[in-house]
Protein backbone atom coordinates (compact mmCIF):
# COMPACT_ATOMS: atom_id res chain seq x y z
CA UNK A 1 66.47 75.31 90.77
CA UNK A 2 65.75 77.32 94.09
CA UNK A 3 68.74 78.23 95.62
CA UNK A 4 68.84 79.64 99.34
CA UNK A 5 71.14 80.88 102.13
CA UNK A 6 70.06 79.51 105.37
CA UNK A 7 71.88 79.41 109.13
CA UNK A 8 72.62 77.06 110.90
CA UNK A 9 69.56 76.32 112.96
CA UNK A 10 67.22 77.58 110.18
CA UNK A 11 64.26 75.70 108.42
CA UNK A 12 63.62 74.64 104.71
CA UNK A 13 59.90 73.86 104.02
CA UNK A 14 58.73 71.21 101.17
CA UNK A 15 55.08 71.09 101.20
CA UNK A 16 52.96 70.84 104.18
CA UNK A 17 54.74 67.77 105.31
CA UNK A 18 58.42 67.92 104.60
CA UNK A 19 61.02 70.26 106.80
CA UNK A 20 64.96 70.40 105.92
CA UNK A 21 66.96 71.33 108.88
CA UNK A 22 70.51 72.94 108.59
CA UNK A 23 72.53 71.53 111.71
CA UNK A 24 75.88 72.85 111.08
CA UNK A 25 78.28 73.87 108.74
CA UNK A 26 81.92 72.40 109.15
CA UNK A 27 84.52 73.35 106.71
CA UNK A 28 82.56 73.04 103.17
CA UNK A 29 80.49 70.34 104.73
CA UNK A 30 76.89 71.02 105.72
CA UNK A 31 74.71 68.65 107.88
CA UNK A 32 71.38 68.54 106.67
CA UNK A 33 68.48 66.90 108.89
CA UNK A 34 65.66 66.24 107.46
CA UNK A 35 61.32 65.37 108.95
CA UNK A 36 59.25 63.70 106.91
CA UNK A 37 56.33 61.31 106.75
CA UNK A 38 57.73 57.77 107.02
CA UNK A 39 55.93 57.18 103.73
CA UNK A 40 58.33 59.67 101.70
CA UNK A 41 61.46 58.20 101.30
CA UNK A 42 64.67 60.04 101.52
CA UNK A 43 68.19 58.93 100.05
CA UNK A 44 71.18 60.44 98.91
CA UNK A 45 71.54 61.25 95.31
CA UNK A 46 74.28 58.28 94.58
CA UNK A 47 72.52 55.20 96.46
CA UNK A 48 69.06 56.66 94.61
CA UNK A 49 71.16 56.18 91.65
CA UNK A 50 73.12 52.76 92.54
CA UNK A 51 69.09 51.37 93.16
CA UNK A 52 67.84 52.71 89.96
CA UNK A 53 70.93 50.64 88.18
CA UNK A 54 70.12 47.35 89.93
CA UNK A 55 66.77 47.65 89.02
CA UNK A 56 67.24 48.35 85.48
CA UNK A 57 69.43 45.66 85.24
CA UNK A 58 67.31 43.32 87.11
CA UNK A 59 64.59 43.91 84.41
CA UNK A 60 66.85 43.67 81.56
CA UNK A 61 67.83 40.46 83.43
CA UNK A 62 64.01 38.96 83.31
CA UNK A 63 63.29 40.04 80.03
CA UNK A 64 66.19 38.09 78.57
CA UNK A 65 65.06 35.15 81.01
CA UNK A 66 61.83 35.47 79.98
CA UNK A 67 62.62 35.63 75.82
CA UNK A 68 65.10 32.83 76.49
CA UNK A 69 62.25 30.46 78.17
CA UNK A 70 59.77 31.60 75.07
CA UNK A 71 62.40 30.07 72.41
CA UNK A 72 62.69 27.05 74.27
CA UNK A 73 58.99 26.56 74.99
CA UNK A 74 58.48 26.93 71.07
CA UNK A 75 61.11 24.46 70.44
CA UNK A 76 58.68 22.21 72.86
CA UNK A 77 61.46 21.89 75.24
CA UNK A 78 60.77 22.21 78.85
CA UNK A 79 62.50 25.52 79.82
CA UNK A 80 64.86 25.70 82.09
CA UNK A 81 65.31 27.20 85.89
């Protein structure tokens, strides 16, 4: 892990394309402000991680859809929706 002291008003480079602004710092709160190709996306740490659940879930959630409508298609029953 890099770790930096910057100013308010001061400039983080990532790559050629990605620049993290420091706005202010209020109490132990810093305000961050970030450019970036509209391509990259940018989240904070705990909705990256509340997405990454869902979707895990979701798949778990098809692949016992998906198992369940193999059984019954075996069976010769007509799954179902």
């Amino acid at each position: 892990m890099l770790v930096l002291k910057r100013k308010v008003g001061e400039v983080v480079r990532i790559g050629n394309d990605i620049e993290v602004h420091v706005l202010a710092v209020e109490g132990d709160v810093i305000k961050l402000g970030f450019e970036a190709p509209k391509q990259v996306q940018i989240l904070r740490s705990e909705v990256y991680d509340a997405i990454k659940a869902e979707n895990i879930q979701s798949s778990i959630s098809t692949s016992m859809d998906a198992k369940e409508m193999m059984k019954q298609l075996k069976k010769g029953s007509t799954p179902k929706k």
